[in-house]
Structure formats: C-alpha cells, structure tokens
C-alpha atoms as a PDB file:
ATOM      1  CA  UNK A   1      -2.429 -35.762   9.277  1.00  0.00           C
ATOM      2  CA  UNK A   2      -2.763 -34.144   5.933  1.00  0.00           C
ATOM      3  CA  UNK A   3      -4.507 -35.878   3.307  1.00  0.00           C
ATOM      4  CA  UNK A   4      -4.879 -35.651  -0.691  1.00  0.00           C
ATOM      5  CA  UNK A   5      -7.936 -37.531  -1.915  1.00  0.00           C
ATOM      6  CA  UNK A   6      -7.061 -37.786  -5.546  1.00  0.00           C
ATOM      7  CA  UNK A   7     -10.671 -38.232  -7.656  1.00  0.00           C
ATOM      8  CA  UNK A   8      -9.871 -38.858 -11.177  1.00  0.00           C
ATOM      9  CA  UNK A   9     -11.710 -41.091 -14.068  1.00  0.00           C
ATOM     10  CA  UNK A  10      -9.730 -44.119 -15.239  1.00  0.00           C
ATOM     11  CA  UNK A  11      -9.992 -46.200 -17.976  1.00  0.00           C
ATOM     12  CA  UNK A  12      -8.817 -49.434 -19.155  1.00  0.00           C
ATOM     13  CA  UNK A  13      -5.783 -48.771 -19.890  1.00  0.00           C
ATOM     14  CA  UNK A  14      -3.178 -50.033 -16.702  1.00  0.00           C
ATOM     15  CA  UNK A  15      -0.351 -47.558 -18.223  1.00  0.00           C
ATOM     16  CA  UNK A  16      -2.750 -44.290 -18.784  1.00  0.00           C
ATOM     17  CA  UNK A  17      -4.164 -44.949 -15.247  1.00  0.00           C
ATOM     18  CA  UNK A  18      -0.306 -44.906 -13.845  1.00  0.00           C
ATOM     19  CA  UNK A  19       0.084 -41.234 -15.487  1.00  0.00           C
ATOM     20  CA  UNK A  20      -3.276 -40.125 -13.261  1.00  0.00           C
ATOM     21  CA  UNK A  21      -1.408 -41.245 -10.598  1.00  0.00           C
ATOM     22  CA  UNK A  22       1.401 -39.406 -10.958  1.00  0.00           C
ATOM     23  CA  UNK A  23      -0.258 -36.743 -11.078  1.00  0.00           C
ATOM     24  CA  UNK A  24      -2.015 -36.930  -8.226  1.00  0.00           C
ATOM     25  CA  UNK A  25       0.955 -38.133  -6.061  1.00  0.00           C
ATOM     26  CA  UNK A  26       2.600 -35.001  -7.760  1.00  0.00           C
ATOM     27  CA  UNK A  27      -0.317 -32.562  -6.640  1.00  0.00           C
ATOM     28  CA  UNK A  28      -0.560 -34.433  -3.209  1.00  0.00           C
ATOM     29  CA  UNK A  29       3.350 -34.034  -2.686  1.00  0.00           C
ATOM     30  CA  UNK A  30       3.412 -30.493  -3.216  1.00  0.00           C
ATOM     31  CA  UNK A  31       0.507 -29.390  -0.510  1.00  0.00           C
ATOM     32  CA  UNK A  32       2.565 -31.183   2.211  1.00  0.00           C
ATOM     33  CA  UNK A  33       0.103 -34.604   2.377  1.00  0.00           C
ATOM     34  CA  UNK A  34       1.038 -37.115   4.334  1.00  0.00           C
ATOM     35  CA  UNK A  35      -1.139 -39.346   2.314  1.00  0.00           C
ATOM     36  CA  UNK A  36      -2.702 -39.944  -1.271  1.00  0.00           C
ATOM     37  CA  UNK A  37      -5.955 -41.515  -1.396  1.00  0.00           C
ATOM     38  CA  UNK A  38      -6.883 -42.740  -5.268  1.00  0.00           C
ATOM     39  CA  UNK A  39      -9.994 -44.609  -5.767  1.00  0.00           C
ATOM     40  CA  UNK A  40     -11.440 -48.068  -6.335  1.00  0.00           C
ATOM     41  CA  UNK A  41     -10.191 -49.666  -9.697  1.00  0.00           C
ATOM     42  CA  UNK A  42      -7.314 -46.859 -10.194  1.00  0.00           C
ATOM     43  CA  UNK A  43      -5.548 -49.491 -12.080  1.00  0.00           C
ATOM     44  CA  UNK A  44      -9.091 -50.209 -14.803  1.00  0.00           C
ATOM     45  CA  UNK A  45     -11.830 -48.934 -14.903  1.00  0.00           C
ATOM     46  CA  UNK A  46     -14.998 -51.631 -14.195  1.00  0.00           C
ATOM     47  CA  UNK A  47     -16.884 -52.524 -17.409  1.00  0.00           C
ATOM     48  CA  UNK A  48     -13.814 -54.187 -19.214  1.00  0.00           C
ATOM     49  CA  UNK A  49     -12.727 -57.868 -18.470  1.00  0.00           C
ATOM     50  CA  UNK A  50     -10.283 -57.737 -15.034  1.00  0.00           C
ATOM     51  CA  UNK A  51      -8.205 -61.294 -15.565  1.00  0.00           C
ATOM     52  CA  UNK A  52      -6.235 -60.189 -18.134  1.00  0.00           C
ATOM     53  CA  UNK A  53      -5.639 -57.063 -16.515  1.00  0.00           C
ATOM     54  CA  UNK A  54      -5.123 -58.085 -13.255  1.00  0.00           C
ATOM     55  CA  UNK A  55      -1.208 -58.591 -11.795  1.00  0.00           C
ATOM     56  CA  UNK A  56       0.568 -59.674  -8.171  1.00  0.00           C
ATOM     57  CA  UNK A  57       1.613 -57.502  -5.760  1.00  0.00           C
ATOM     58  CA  UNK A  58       5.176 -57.446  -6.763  1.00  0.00           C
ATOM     59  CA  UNK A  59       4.083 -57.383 -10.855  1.00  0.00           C
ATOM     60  CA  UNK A  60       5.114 -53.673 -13.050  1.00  0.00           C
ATOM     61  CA  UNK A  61       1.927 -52.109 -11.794  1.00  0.00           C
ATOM     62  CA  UNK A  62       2.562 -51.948  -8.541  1.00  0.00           C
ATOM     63  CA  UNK A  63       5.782 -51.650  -8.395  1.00  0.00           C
ATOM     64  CA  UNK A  64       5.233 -48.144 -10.158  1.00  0.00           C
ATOM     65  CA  UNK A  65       3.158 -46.700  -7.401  1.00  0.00           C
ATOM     66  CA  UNK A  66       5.799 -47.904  -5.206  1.00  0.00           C
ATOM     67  CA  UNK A  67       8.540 -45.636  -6.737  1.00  0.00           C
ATOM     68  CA  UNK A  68       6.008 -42.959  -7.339  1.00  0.00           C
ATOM     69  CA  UNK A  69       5.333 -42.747  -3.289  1.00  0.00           C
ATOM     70  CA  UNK A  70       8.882 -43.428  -2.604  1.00  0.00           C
ATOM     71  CA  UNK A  71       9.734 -40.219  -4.972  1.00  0.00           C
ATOM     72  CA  UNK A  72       7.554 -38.224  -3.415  1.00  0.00           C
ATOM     73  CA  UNK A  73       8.292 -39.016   0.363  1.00  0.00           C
ATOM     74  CA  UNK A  74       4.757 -39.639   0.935  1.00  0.00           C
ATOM     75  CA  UNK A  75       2.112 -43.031   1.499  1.00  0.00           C
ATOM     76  CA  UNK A  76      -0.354 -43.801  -1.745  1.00  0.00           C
ATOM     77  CA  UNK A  77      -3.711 -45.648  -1.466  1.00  0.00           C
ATOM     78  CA  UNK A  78      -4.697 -46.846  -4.945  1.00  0.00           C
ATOM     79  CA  UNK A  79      -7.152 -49.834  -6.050  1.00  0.00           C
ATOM     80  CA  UNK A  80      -5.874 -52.182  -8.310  1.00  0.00           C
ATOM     81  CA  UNK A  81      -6.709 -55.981  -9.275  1.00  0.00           C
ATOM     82  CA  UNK A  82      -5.289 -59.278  -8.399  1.00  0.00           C
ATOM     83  CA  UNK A  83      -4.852 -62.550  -9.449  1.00  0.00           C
ATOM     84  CA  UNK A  84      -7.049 -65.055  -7.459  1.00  0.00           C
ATOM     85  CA  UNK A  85      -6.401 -68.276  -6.682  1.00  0.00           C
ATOM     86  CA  UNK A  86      -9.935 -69.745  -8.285  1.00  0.00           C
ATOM     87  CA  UNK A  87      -9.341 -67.533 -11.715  1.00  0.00           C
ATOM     88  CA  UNK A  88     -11.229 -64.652 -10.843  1.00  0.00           C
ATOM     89  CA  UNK A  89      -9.653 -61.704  -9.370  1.00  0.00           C
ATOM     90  CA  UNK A  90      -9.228 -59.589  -6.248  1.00  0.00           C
ATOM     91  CA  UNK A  91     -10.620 -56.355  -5.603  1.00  0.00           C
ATOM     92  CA  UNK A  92      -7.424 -54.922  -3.876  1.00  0.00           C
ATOM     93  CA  UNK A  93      -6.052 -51.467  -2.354  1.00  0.00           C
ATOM     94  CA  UNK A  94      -2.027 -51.133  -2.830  1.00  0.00           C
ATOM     95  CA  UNK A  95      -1.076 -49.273   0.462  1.00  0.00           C
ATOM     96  CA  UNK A  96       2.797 -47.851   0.385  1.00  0.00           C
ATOM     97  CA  UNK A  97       5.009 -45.531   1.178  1.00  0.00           C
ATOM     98  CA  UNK A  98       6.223 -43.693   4.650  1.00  0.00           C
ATOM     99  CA  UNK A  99       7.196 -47.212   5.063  1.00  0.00           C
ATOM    100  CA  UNK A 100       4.583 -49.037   5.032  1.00  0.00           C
ATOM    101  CA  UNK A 101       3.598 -52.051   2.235  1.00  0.00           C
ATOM    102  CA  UNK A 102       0.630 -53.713   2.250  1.00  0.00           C
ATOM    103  CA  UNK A 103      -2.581 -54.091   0.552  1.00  0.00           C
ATOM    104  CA  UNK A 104      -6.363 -54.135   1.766  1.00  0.00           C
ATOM    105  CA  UNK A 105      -8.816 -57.381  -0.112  1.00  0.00           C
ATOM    106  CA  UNK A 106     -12.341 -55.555  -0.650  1.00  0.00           C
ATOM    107  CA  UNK A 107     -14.547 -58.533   2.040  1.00  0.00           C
ATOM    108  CA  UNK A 108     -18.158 -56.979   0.611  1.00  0.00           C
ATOM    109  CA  UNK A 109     -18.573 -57.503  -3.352  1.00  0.00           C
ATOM    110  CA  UNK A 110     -21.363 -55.386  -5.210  1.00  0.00           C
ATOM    111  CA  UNK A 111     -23.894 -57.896  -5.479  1.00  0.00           C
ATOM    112  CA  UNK A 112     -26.586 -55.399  -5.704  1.00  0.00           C
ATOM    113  CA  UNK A 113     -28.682 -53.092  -8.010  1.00  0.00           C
ATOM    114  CA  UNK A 114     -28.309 -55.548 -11.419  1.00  0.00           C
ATOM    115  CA  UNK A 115     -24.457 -55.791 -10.778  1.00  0.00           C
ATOM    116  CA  UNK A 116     -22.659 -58.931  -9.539  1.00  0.00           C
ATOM    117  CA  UNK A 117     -18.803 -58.253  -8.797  1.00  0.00           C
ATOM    118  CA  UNK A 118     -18.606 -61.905  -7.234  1.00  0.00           C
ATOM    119  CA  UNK A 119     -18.843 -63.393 -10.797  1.00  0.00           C
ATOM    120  CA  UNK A 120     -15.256 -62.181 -11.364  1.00  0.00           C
ATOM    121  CA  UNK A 121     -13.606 -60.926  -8.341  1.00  0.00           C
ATOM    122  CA  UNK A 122     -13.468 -62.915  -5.088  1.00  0.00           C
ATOM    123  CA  UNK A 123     -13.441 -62.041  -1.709  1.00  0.00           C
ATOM    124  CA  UNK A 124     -11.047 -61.071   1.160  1.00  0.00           C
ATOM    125  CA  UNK A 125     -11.339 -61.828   4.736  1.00  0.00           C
ATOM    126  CA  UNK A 126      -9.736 -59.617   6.742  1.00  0.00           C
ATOM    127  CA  UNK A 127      -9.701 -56.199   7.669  1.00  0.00           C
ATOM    128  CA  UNK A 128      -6.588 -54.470   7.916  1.00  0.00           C
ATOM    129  CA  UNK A 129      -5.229 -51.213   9.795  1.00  0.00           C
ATOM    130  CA  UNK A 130      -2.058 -49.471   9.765  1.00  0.00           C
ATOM    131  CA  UNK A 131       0.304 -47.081  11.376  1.00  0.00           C
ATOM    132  CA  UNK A 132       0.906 -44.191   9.241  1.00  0.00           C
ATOM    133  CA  UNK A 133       3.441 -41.678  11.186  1.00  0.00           C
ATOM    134  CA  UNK A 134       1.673 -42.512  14.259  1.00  0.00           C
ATOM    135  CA  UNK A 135      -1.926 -42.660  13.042  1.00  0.00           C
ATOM    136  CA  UNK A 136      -3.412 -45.794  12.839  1.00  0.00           C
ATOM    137  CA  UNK A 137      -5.464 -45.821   9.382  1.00  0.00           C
ATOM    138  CA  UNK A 138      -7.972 -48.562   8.506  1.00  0.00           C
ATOM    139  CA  UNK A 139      -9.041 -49.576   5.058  1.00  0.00           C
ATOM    140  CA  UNK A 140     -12.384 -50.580   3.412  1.00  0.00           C
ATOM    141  CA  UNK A 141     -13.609 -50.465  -0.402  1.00  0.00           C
ATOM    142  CA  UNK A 142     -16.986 -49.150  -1.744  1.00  0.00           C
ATOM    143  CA  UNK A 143     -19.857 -51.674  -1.189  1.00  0.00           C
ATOM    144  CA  UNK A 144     -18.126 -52.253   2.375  1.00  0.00           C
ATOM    145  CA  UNK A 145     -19.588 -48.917   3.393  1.00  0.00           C
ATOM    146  CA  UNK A 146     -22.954 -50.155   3.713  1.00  0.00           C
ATOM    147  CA  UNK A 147     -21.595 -52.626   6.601  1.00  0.00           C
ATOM    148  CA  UNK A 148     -21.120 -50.816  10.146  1.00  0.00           C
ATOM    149  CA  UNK A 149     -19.838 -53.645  11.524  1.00  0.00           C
ATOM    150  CA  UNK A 150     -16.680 -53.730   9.305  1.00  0.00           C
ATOM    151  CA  UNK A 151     -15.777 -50.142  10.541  1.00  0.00           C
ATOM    152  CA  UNK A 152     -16.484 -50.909  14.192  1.00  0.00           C
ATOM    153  CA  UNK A 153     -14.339 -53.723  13.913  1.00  0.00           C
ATOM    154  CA  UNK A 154     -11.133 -51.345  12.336  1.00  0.00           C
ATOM    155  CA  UNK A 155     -12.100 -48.812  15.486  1.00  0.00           C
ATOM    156  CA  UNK A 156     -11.712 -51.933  17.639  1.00  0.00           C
ATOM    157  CA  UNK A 157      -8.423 -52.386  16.074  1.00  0.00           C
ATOM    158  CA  UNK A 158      -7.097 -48.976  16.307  1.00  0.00           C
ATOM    159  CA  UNK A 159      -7.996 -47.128  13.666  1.00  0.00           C
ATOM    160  CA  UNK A 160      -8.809 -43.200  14.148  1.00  0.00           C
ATOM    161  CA  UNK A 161      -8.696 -42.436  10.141  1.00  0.00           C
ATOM    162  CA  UNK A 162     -10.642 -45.109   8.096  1.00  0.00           C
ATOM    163  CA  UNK A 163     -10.165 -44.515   3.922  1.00  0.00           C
ATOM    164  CA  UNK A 164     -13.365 -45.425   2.226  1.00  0.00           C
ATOM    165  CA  UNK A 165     -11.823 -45.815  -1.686  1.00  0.00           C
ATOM    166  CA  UNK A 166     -14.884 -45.952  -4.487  1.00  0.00           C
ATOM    167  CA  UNK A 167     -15.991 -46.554  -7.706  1.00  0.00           C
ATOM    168  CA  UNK A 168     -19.769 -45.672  -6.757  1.00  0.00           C
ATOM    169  CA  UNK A 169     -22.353 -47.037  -9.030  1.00  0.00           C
ATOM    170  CA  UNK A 170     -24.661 -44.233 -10.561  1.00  0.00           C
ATOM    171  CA  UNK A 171     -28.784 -44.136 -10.354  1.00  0.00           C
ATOM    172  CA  UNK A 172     -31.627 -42.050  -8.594  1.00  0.00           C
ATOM    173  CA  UNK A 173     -30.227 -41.566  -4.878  1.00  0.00           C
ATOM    174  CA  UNK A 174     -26.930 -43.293  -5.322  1.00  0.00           C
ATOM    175  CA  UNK A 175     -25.778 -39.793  -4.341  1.00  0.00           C
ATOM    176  CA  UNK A 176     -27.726 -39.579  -1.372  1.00  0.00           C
ATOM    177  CA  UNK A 177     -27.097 -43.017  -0.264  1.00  0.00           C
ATOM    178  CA  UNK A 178     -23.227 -42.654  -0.782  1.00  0.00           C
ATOM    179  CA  UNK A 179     -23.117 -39.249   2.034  1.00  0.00           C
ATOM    180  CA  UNK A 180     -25.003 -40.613   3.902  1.00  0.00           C
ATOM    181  CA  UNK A 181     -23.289 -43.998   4.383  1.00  0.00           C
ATOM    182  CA  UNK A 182     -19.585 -42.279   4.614  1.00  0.00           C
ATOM    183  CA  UNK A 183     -21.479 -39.916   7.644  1.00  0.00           C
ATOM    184  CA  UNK A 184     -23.453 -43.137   9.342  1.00  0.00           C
ATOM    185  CA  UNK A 185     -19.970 -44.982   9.065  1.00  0.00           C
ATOM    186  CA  UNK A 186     -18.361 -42.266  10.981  1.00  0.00           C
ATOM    187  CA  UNK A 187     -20.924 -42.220  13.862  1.00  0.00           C
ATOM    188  CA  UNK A 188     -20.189 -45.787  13.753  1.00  0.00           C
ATOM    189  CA  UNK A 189     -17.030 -46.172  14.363  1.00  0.00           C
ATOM    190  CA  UNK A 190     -16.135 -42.104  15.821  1.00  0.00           C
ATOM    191  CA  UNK A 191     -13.609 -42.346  13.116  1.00  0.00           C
ATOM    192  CA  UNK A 192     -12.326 -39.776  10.749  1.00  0.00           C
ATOM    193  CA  UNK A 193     -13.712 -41.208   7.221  1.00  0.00           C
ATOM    194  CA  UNK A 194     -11.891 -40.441   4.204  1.00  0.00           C
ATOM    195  CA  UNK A 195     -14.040 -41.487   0.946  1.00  0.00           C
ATOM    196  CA  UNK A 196     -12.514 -40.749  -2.299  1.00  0.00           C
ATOM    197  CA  UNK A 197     -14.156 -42.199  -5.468  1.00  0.00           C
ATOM    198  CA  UNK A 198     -14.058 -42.155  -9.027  1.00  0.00           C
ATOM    199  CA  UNK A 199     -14.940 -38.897 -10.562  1.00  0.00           C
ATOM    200  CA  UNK A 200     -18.192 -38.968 -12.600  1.00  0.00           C
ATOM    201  CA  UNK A 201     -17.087 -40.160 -16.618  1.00  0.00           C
ATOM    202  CA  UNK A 202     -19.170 -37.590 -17.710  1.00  0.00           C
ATOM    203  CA  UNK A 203     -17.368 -34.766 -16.282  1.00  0.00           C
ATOM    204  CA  UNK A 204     -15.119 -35.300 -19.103  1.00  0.00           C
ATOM    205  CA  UNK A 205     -17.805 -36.415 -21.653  1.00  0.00           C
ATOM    206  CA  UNK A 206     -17.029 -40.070 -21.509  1.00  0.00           C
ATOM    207  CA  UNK A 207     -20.591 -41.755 -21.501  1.00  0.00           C
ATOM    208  CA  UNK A 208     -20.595 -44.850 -19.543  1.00  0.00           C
ATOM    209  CA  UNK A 209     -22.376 -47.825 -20.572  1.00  0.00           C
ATOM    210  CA  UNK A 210     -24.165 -51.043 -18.998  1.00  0.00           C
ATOM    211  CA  UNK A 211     -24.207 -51.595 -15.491  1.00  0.00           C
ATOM    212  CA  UNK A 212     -20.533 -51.169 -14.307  1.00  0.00           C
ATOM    213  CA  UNK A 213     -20.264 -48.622 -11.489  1.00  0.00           C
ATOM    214  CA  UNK A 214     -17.840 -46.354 -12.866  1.00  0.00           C
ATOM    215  CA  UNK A 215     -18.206 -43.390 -10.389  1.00  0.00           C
ATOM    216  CA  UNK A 216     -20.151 -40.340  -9.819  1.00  0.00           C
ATOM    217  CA  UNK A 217     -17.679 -38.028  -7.664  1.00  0.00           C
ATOM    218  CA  UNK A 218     -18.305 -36.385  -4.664  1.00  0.00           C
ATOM    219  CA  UNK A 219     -15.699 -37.688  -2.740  1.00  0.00           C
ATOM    220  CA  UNK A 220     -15.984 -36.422   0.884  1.00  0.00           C
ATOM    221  CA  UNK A 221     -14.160 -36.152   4.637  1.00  0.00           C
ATOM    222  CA  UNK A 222     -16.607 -36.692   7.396  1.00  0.00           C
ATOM    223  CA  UNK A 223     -15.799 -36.048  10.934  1.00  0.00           C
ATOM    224  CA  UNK A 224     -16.290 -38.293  13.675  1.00  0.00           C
ATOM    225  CA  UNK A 225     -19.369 -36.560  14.666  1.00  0.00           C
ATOM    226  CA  UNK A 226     -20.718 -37.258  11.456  1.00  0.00           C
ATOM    227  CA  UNK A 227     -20.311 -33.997   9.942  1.00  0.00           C
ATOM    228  CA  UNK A 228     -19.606 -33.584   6.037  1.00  0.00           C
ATOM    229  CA  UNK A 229     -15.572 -31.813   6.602  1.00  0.00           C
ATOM    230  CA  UNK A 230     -14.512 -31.195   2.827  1.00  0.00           C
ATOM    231  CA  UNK A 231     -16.355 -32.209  -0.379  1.00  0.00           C
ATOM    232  CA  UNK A 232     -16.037 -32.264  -3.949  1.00  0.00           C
ATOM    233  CA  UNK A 233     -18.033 -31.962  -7.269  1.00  0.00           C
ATOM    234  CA  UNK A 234     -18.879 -34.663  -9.733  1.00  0.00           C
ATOM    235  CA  UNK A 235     -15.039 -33.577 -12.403  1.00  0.00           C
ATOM    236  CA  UNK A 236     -11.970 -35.074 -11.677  1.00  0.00           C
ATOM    237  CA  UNK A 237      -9.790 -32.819  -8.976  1.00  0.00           C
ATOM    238  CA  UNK A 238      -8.017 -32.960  -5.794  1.00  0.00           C
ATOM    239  CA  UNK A 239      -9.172 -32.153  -2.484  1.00  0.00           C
ATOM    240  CA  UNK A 240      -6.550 -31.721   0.331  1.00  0.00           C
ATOM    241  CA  UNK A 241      -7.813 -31.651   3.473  1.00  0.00           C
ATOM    242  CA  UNK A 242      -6.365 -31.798   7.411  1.00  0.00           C
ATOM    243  CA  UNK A 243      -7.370 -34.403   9.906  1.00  0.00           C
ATOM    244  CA  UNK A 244      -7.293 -34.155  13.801  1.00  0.00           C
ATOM    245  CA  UNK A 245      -6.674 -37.768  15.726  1.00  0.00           C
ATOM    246  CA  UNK A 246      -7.683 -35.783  18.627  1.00  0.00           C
ATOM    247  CA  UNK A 247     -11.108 -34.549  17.421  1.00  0.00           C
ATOM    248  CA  UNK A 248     -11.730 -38.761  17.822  1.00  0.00           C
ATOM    249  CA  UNK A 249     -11.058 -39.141  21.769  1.00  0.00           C
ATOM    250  CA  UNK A 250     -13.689 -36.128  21.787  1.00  0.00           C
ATOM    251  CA  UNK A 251     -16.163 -37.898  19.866  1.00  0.00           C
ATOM    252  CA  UNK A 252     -15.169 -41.294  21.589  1.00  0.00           C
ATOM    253  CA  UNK A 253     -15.778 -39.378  24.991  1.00  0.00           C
ATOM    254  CA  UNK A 254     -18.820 -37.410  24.239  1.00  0.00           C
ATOM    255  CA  UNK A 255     -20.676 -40.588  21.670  1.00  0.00           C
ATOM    256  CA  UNK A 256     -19.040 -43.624  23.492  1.00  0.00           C
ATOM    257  CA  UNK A 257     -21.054 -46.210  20.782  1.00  0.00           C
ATOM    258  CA  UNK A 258     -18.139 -48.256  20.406  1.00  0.00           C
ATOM    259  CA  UNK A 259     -17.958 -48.835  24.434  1.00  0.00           C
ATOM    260  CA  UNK A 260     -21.926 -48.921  25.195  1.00  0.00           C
ATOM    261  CA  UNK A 261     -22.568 -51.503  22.298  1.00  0.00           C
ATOM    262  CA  UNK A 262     -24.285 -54.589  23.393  1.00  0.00           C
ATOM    263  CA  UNK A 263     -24.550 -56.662  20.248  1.00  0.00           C
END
C-alpha cells in the first residue's frame, strides 16, 4: 500500500483548508497513493470557536473531500468537526474514497498540559477499522496515541496499517514524546503506524497563540518493529511512503505481544 501523508498548516477558514486539500489529494494522486492521510482539525485549525464551524457528515464540507477522492481515484483521511448531540462538537476523521465512507470519533480528548478539549468537543466510543483494497486500516486521533490499549484493540480487529492523524501540542519534549509514542504504539500493536500531523505554524511565520495545539510537524511512518520508516521536518510538505502488510506477520511471528498478553 502506498501512502501520502499530507502535513500542511490550516487555519480557520473551512473553504481555505478545502484548497490544502486539494492539493494534497492532487500531489498524493500523482505518486500512485493508494491513500491520503491529512491531519487532525484539517477542516479549522484549534484556537478558534468549533460550533459554528462544525457541520454533519453529509453537510458542503464533506461532501467536497468526497468528490476530491472520488476525482482522484484514491481514499482521503482528513479531520474535521461535528455537530454533537449535547452542543459541543466531535473531534472526527472523514474516511472516503476506493469505496469506502465512514468516519473515525477521536475516544481520548486532550485533557492535559493546561488544555481541555472536553469543554467543547465530546467523545466517541468506538474504534473503527477498515478494508482499504485488501488492507485492513485502523484509525485513532492525536491524544489517543498515548493509550496502547486502543491500538491493541484495532490489531485485535484486523488492522495491519493504523493512521495516527495530529494536531500535536507544542512545549519542551512534545517532540520527543510524540516519536516515541507513534514507535511504542507500533510495538504495541505490530502494526504499521502512519502519523501525520499538522505542520509547525511557524514554518510559515504564523505565530500561534494560547494554549491550542496547533502542530509542530514531524509526521512519521514507523514499522512494526518500532523503527522510525520515513520522516519529515517541522514546514508543510508531503511525504509518500510504501507499506508492506507482510513485514506485520514477521513482526507478529518474531514479537507475538498481541498473543502472549495476559492483561
């Protein structure tokens, strides 16, 4: 399976945002991918106010990125917002094309480091895996890469590709932390892990402000030994990378975690 992970820098402007996508369905089309990961909050960026922002499944948004992956032949991941049924919103990854359409709700909120995503975005409760061309692909958001247990549970369910989408806070060792976790989550679960996040804002000399996590970059592909595949820098770019399904029966043979576990 070939893969584009698309880091870019949104803002919070729904319609601008849909022109990055292009883009990078565009630049993902053209080197063959079978799929186009986007980050966390492609739709807007965190840091504005989400509810009036946020749209259904079926609303203009969406249905954009729909005819974008349709065009293109080929399946986009992108992070967008939802309405909630309590008046907050949902933290939610679009996932169509190759036909496939369905959506992932982000079950960890950023509660953590001064930041509290739960006072406006509520969360979902179940994971979710599909088949892409064969592949089985599971899906998790950000702050849901500091929970092993959620990534187990998509290797229990199939998954051999698990796309880790991101809008990673910045501060001393959030860097560290972030390759770390996308490596430990691939020992986990002896799953290909696919983490694309926002590019840093100041890459393009857009100074962030207050808490919101709005990125730092350094999206990265590690193997399911745990090894750092493909990476990239802190600007906006694409990084297109291959992935072997078979390199996980080796790692599921040789690191059998998921079979020896006891708790």
């Amino acid at each position: 399976m070939r893969i584009a992970l698309c880091q870019i820098v949104t803002g919070p402007d729904p319609k601008a945002n849909l022109e990055l996508v292009a883009d990078g369905v565009r630049r993902a089309a053209e080197a063959g991918a079978d799929l186009a990961v986007f980050p966390e909050a492609t739709m807007a960026c965190f840091g504005v106010k989400l509810g009036p922002l946020a749209e259904p499944l079926d609303g203009p948004w969406a249905a954009e990125v729909r005819r974008l992956a349709d065009e293109a032949g080929i399946a986009v991941v992108a992070g967008m917002f939802t309405p909630a049924d309590d008046g907050r919103v949902t933290n939610t990854l679009l996932i169509t094309g190759r036909g496939v359409d369905t959506s992932y709700d982000k079950i960890h909120l950023f509660d953590a480091f001064g930041f509290a995503e739960s006072d406006t975005v509520a969360p979902g409760t179940s994971p979710v895996v599909v088949d892409l061309g064969g592949t089985k692909v599971g899906f998790t958001t950000c702050y849901d890469v500091r929970f092993p247990g959620l990534y187990a549970a998509l290797a229990d369910q199939g998954a051999s590709v698990i796309v880790t989408s991101a809008s990673w806070g910045s501060g001393e060792g959030k860097r560290e932390q972030w390759e770390l976790l996308v490596r430990a989550r691939a020992l986990d679960s002896t799953s290909w892990v696919v983490a694309c996040g926002q590019a840093d804002p100041r890459s393009i000399g857009r100074e962030p402000s207050g808490k919101a996590p709005t990125g730092i970059g350094h999206s990265l592909v590690a193997t399911p030994f745990g090894q750092v595949h493909a990476q990239l820098a802190d600007a906006p770019d694409v990084l297109v990378v291959d992935v072997d399904p078979a390199a996980v029966e080796q790692a599921r043979q040789a690191i059998p975690v998921l079979a020896n576990r006891r708790f």
